[in-house]
PDB file of N, CA and C in Angstrom:
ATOM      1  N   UNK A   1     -88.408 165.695 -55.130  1.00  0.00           N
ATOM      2  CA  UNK A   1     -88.820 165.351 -53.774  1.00  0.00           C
ATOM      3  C   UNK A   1     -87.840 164.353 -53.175  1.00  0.00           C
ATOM      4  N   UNK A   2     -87.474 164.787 -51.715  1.00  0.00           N
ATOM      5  CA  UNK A   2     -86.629 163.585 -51.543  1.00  0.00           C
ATOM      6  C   UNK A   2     -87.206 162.053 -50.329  1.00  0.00           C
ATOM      7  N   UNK A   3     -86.701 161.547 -50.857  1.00  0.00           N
ATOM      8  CA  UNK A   3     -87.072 159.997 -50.851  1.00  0.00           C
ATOM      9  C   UNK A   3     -86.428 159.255 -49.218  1.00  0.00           C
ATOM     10  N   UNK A   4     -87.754 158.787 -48.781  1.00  0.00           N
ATOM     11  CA  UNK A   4     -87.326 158.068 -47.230  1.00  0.00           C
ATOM     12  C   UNK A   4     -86.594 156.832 -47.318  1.00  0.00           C
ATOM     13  N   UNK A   5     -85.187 156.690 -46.825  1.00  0.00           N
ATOM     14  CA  UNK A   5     -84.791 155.203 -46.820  1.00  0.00           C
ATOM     15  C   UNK A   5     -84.682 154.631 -45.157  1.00  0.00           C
ATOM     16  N   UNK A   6     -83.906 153.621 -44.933  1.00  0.00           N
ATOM     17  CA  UNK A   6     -83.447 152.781 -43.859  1.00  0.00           C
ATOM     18  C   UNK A   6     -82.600 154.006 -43.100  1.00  0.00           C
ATOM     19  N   UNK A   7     -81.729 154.709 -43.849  1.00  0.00           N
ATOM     20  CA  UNK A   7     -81.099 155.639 -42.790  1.00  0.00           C
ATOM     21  C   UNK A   7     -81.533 157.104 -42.872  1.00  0.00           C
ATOM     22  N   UNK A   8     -82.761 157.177 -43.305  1.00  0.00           N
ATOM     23  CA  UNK A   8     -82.691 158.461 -43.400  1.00  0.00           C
ATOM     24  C   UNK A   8     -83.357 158.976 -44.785  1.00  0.00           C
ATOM     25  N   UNK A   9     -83.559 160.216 -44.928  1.00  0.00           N
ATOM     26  CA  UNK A   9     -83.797 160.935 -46.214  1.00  0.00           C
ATOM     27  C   UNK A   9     -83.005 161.235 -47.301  1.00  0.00           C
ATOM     28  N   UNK A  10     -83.096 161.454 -48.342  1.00  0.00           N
ATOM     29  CA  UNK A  10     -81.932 161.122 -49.823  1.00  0.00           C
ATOM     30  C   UNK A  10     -83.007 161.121 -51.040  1.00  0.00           C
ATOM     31  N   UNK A  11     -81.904 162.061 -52.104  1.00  0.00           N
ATOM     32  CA  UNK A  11     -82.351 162.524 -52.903  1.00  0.00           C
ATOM     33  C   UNK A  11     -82.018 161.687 -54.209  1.00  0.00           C
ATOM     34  N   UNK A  12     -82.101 160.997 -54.876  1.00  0.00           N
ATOM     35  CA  UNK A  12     -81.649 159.864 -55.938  1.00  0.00           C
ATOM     36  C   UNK A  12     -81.910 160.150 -57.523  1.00  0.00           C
ATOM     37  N   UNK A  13     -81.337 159.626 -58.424  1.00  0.00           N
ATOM     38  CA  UNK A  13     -81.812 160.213 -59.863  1.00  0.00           C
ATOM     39  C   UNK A  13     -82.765 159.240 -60.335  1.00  0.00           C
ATOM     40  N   UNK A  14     -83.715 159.951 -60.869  1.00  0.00           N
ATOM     41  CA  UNK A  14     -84.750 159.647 -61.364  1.00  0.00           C
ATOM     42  C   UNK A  14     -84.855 158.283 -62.306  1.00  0.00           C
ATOM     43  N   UNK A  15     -83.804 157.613 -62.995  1.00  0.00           N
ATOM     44  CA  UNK A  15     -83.124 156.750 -64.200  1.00  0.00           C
ATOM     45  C   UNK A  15     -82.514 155.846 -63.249  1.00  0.00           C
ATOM     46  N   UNK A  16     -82.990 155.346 -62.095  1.00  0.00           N
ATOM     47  CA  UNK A  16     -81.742 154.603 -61.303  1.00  0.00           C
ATOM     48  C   UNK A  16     -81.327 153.427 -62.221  1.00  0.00           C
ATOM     49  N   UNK A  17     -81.543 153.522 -63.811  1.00  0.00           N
ATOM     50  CA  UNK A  17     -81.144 152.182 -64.443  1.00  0.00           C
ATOM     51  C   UNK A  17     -79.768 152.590 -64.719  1.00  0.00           C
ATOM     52  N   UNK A  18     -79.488 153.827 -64.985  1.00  0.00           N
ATOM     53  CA  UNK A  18     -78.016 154.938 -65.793  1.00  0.00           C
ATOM     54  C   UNK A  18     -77.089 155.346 -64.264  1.00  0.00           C
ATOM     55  N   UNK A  19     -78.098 155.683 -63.723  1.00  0.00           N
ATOM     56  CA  UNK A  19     -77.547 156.585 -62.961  1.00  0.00           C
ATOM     57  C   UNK A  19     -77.864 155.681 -61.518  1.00  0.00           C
ATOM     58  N   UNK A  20     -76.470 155.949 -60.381  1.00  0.00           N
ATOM     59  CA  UNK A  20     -76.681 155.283 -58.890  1.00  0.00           C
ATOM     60  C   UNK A  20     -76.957 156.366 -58.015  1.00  0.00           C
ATOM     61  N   UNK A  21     -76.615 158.045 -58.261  1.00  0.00           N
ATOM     62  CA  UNK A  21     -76.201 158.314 -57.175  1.00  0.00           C
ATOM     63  C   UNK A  21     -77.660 158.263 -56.372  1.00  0.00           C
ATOM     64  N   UNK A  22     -77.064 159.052 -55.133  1.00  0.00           N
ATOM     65  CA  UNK A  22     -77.725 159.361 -53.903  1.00  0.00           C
ATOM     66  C   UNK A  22     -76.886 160.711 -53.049  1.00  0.00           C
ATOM     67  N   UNK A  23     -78.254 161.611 -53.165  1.00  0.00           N
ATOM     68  CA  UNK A  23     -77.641 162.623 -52.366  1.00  0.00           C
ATOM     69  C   UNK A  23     -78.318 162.941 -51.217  1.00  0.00           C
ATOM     70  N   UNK A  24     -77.715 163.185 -50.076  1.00  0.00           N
ATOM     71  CA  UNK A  24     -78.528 163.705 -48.788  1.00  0.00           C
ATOM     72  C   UNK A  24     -79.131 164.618 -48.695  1.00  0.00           C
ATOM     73  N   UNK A  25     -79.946 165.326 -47.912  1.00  0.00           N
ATOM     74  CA  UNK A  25     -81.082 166.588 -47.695  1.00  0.00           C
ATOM     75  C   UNK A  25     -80.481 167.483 -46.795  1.00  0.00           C
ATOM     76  N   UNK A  26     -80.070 168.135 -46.776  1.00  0.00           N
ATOM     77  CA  UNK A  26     -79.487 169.235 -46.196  1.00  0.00           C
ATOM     78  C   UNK A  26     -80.737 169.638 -45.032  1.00  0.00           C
ATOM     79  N   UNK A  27     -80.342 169.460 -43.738  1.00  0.00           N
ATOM     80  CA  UNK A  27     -81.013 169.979 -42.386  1.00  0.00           C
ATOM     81  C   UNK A  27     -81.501 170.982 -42.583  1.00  0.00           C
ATOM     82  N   UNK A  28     -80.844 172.455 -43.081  1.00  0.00           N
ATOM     83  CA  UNK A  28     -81.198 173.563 -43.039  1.00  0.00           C
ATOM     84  C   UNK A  28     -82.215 173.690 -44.098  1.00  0.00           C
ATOM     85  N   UNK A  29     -82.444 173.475 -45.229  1.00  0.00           N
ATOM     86  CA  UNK A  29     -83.267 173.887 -46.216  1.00  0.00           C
ATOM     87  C   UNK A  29     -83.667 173.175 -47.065  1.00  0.00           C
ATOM     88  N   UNK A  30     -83.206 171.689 -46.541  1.00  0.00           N
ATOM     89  CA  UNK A  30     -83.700 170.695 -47.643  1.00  0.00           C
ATOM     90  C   UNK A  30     -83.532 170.504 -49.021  1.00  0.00           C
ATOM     91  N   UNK A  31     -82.708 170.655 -49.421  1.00  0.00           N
ATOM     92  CA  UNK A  31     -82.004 171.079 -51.097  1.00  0.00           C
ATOM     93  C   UNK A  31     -80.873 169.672 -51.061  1.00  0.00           C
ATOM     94  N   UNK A  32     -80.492 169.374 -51.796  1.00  0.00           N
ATOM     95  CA  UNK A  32     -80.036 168.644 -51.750  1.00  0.00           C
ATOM     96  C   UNK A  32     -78.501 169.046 -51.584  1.00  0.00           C
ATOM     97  N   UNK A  33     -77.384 167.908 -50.624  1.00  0.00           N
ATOM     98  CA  UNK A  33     -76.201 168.116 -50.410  1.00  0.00           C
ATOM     99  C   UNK A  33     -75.055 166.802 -50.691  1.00  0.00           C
ATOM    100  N   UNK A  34     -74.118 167.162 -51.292  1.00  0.00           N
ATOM    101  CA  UNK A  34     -73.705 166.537 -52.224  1.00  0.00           C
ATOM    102  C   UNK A  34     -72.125 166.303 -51.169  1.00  0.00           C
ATOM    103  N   UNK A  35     -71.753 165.221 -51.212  1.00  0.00           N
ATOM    104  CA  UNK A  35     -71.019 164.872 -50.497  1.00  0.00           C
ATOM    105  C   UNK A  35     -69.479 164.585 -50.845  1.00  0.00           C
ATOM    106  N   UNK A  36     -68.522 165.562 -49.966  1.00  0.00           N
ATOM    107  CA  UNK A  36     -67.211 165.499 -49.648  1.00  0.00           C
ATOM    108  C   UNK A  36     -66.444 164.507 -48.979  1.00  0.00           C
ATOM    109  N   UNK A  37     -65.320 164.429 -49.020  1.00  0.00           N
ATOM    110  CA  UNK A  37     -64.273 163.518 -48.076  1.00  0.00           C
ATOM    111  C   UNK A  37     -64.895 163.547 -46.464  1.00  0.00           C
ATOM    112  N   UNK A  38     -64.878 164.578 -45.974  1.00  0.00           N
ATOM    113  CA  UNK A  38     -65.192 165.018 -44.420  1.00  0.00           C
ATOM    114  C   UNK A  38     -66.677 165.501 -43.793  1.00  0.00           C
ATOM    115  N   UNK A  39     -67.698 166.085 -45.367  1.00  0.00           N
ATOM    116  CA  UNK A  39     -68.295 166.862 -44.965  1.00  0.00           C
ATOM    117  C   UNK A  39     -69.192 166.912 -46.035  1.00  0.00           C
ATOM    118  N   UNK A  40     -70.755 166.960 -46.164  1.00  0.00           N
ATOM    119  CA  UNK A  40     -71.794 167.321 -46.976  1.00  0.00           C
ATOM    120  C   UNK A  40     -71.989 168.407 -47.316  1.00  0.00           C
ATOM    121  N   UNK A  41     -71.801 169.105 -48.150  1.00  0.00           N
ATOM    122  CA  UNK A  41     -72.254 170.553 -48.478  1.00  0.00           C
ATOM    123  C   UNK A  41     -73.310 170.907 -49.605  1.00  0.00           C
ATOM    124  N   UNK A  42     -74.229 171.643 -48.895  1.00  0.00           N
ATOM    125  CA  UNK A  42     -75.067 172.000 -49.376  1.00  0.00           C
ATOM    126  C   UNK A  42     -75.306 172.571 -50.831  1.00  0.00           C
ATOM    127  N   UNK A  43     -76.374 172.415 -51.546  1.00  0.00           N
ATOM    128  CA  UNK A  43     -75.897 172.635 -53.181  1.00  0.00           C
ATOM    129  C   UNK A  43     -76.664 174.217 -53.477  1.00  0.00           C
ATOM    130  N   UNK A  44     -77.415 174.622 -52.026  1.00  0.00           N
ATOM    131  CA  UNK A  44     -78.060 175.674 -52.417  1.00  0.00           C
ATOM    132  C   UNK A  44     -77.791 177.138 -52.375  1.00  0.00           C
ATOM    133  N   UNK A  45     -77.622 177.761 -53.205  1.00  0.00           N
ATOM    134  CA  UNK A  45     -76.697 178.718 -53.474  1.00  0.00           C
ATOM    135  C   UNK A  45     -77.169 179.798 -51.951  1.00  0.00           C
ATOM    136  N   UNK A  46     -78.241 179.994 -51.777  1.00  0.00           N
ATOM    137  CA  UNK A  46     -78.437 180.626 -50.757  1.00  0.00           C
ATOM    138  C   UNK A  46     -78.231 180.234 -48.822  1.00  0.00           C
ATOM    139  N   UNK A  47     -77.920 178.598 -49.265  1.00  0.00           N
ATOM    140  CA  UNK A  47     -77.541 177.798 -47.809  1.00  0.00           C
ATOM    141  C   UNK A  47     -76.079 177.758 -47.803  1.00  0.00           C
ATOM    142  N   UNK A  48     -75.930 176.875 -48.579  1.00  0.00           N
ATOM    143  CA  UNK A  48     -74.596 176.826 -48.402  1.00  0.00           C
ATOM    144  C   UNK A  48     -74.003 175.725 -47.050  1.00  0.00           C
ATOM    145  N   UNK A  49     -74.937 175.229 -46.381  1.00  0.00           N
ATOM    146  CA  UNK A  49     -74.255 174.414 -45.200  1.00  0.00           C
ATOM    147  C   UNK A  49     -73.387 173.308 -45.267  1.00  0.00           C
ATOM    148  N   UNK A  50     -72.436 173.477 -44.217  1.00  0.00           N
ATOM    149  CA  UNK A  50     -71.548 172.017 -44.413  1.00  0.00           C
ATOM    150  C   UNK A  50     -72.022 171.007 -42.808  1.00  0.00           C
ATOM    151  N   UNK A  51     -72.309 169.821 -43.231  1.00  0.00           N
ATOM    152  CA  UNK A  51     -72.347 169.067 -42.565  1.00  0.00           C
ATOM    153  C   UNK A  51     -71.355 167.929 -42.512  1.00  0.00           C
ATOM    154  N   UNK A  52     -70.874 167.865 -41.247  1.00  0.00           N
ATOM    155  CA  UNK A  52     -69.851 167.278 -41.425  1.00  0.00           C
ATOM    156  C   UNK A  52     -70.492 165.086 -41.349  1.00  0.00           C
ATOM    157  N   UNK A  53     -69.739 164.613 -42.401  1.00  0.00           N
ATOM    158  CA  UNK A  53     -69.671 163.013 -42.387  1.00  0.00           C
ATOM    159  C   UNK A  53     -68.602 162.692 -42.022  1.00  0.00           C
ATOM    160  N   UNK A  54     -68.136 161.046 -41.847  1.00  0.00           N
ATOM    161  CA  UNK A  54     -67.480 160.292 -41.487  1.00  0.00           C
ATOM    162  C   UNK A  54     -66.771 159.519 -42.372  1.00  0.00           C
ATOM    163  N   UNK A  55     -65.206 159.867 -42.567  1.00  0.00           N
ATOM    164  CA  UNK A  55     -64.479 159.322 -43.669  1.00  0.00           C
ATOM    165  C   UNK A  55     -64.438 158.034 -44.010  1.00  0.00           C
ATOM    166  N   UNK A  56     -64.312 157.466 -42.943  1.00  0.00           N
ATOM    167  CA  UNK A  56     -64.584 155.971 -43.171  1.00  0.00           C
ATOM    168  C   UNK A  56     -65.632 155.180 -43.572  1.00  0.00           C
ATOM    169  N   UNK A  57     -66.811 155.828 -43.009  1.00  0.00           N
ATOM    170  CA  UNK A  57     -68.107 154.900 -43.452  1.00  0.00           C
ATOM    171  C   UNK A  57     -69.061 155.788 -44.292  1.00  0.00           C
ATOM    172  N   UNK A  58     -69.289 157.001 -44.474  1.00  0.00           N
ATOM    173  CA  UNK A  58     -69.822 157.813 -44.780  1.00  0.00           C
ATOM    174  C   UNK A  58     -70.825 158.205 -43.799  1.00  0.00           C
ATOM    175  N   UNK A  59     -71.073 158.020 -42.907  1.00  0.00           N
ATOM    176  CA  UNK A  59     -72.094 158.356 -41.845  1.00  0.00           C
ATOM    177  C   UNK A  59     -72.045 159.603 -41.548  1.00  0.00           C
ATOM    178  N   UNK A  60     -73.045 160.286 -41.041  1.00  0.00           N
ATOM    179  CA  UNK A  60     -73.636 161.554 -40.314  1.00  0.00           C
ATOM    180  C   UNK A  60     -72.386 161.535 -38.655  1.00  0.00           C
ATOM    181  N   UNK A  61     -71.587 162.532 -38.722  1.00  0.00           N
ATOM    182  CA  UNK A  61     -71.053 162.757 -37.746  1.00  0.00           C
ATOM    183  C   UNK A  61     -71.966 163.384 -36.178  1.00  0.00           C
ATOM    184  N   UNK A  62     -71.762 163.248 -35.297  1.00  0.00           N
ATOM    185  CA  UNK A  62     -72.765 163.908 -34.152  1.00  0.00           C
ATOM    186  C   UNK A  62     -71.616 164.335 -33.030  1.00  0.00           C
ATOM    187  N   UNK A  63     -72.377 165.346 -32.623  1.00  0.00           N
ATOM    188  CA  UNK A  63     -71.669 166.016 -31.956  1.00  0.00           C
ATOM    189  C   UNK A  63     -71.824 165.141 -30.281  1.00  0.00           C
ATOM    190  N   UNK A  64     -70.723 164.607 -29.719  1.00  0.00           N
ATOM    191  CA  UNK A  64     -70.726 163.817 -28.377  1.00  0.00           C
ATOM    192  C   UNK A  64     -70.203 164.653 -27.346  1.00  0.00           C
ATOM    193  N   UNK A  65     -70.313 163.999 -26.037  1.00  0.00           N
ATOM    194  CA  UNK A  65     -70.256 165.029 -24.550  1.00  0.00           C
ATOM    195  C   UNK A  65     -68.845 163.413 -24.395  1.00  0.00           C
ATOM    196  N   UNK A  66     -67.706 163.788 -23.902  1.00  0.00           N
ATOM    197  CA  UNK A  66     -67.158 162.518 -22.681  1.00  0.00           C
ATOM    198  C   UNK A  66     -66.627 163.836 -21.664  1.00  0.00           C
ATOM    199  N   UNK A  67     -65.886 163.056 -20.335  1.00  0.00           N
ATOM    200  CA  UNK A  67     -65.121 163.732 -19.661  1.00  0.00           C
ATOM    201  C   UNK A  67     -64.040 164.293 -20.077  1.00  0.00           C
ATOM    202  N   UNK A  68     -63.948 164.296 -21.178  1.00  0.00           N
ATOM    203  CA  UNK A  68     -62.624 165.180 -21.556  1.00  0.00           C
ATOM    204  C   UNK A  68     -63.061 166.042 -22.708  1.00  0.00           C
ATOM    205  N   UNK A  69     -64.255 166.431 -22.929  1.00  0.00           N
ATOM    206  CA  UNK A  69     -64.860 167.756 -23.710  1.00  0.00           C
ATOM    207  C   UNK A  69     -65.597 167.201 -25.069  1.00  0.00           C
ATOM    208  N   UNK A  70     -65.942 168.226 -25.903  1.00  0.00           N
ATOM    209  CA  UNK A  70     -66.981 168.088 -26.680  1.00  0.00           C
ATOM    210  C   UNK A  70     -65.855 167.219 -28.138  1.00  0.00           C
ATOM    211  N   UNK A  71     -66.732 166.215 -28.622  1.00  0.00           N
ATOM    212  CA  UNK A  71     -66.035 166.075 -30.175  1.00  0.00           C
ATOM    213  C   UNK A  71     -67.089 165.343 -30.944  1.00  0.00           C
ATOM    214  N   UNK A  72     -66.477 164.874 -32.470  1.00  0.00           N
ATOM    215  CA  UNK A  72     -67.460 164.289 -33.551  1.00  0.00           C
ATOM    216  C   UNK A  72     -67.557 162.842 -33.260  1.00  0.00           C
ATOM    217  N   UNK A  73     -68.583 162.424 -33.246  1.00  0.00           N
ATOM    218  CA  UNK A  73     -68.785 160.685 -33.167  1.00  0.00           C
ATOM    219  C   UNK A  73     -69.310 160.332 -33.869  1.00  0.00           C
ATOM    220  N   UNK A  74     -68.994 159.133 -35.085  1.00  0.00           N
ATOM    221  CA  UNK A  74     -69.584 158.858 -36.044  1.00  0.00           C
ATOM    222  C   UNK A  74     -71.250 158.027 -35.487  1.00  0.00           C
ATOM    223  N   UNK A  75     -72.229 158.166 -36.392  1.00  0.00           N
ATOM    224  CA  UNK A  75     -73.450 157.951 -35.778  1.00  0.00           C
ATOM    225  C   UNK A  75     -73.376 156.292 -36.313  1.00  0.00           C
ATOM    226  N   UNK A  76     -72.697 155.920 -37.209  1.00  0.00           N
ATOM    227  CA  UNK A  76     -72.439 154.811 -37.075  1.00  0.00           C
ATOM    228  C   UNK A  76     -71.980 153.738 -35.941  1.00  0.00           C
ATOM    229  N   UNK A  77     -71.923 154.369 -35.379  1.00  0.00           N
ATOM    230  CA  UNK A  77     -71.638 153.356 -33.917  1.00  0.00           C
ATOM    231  C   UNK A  77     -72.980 152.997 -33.605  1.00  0.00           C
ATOM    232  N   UNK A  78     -74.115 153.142 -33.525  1.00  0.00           N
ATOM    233  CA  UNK A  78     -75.166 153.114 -33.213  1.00  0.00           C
ATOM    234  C   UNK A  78     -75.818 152.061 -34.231  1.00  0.00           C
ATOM    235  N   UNK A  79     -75.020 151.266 -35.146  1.00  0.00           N
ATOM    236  CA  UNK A  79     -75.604 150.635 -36.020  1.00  0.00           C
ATOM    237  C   UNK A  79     -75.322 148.976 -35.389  1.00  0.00           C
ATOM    238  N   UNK A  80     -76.199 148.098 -35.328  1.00  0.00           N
ATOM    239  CA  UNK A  80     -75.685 146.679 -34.573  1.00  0.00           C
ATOM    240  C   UNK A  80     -74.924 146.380 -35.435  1.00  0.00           C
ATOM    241  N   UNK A  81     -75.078 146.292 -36.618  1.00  0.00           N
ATOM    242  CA  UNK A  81     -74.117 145.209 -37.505  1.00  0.00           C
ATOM    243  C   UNK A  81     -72.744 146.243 -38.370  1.00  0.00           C
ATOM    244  N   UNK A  82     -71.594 146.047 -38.766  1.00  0.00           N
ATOM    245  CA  UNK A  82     -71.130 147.248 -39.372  1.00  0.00           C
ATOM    246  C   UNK A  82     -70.897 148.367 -38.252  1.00  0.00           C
ATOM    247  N   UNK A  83     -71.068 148.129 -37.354  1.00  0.00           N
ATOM    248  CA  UNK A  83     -70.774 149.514 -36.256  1.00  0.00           C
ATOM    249  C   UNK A  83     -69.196 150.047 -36.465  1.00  0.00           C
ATOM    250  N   UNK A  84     -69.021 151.670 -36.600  1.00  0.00           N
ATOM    251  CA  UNK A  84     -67.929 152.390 -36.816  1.00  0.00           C
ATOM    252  C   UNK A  84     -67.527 153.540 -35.796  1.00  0.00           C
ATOM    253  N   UNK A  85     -66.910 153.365 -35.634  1.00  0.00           N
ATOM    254  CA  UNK A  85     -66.173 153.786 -33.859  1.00  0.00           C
ATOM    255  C   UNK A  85     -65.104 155.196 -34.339  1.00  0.00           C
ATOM    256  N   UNK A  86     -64.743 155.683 -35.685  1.00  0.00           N
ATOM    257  CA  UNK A  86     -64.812 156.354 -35.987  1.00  0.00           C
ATOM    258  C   UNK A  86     -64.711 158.234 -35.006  1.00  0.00           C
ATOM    259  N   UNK A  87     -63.989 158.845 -34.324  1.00  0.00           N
ATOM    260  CA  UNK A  87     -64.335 160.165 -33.793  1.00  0.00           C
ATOM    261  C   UNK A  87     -63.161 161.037 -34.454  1.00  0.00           C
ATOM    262  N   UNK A  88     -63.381 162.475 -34.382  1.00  0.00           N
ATOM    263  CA  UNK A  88     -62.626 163.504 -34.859  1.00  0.00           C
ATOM    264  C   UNK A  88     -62.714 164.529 -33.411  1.00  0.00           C
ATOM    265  N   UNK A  89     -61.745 165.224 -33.522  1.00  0.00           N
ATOM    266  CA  UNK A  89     -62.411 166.832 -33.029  1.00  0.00           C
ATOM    267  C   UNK A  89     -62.972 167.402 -33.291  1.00  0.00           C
ATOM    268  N   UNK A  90     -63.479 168.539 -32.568  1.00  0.00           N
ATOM    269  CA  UNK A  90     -64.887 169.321 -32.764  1.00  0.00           C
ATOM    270  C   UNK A  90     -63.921 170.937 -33.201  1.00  0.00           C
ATOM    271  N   UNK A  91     -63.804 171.143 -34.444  1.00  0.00           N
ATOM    272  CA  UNK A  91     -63.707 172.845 -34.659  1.00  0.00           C
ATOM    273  C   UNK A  91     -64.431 173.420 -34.075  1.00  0.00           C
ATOM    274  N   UNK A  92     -63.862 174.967 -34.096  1.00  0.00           N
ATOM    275  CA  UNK A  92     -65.004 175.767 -34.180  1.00  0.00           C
ATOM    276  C   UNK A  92     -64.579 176.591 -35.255  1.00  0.00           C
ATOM    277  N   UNK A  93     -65.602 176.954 -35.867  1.00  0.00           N
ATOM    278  CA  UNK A  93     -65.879 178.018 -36.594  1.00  0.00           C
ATOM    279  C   UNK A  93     -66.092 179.321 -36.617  1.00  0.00           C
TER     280      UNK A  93
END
């Protein structure tokens, strides 16, 4: 089952005396997603989703509107303390 924190939902090992990690919940199907340089990907053989994070802080990337077109904004900016300013371009796929 995965576990509510301060930012969100995350999946953790059971032994947190051995073991630290923490893995995120995948949007689409809730399985747990195990995290890349750029991007979360999903561990479930039938999902498969990549969500893209933020290299620098690890944050949830979001998709932003400015006058000069669509791109990634780290959701860390939205944090008072530690705020990460962080943006990429928006692929498409």
């Amino acid at each position: 089952m995965p576990k509510t924190g301060q930012y969100g939902n995350y999946y953790s090992c059971t032994n947190t005396q051995i073991c630290e990690t923490k893995l995120r919940v995948c949007k689409s199907c809730s399985s747990p997603s195990v995290d890349k340089s750029t991007y979360s990907q999903c561990v479930n053989i039938e999902c498969k989703t990549q969500h893209p994070i933020c290299e620098k802080c690890g944050c949830e990337m979001r998709k932003r509107k400015s006058k000069h077109g669509e791109f990634l904004g780290c959701s860390g900016f939205e944090l008072k303390e530690d705020s990460c300013k962080n943006t990429r371009k928006l692929t498409v796929t």
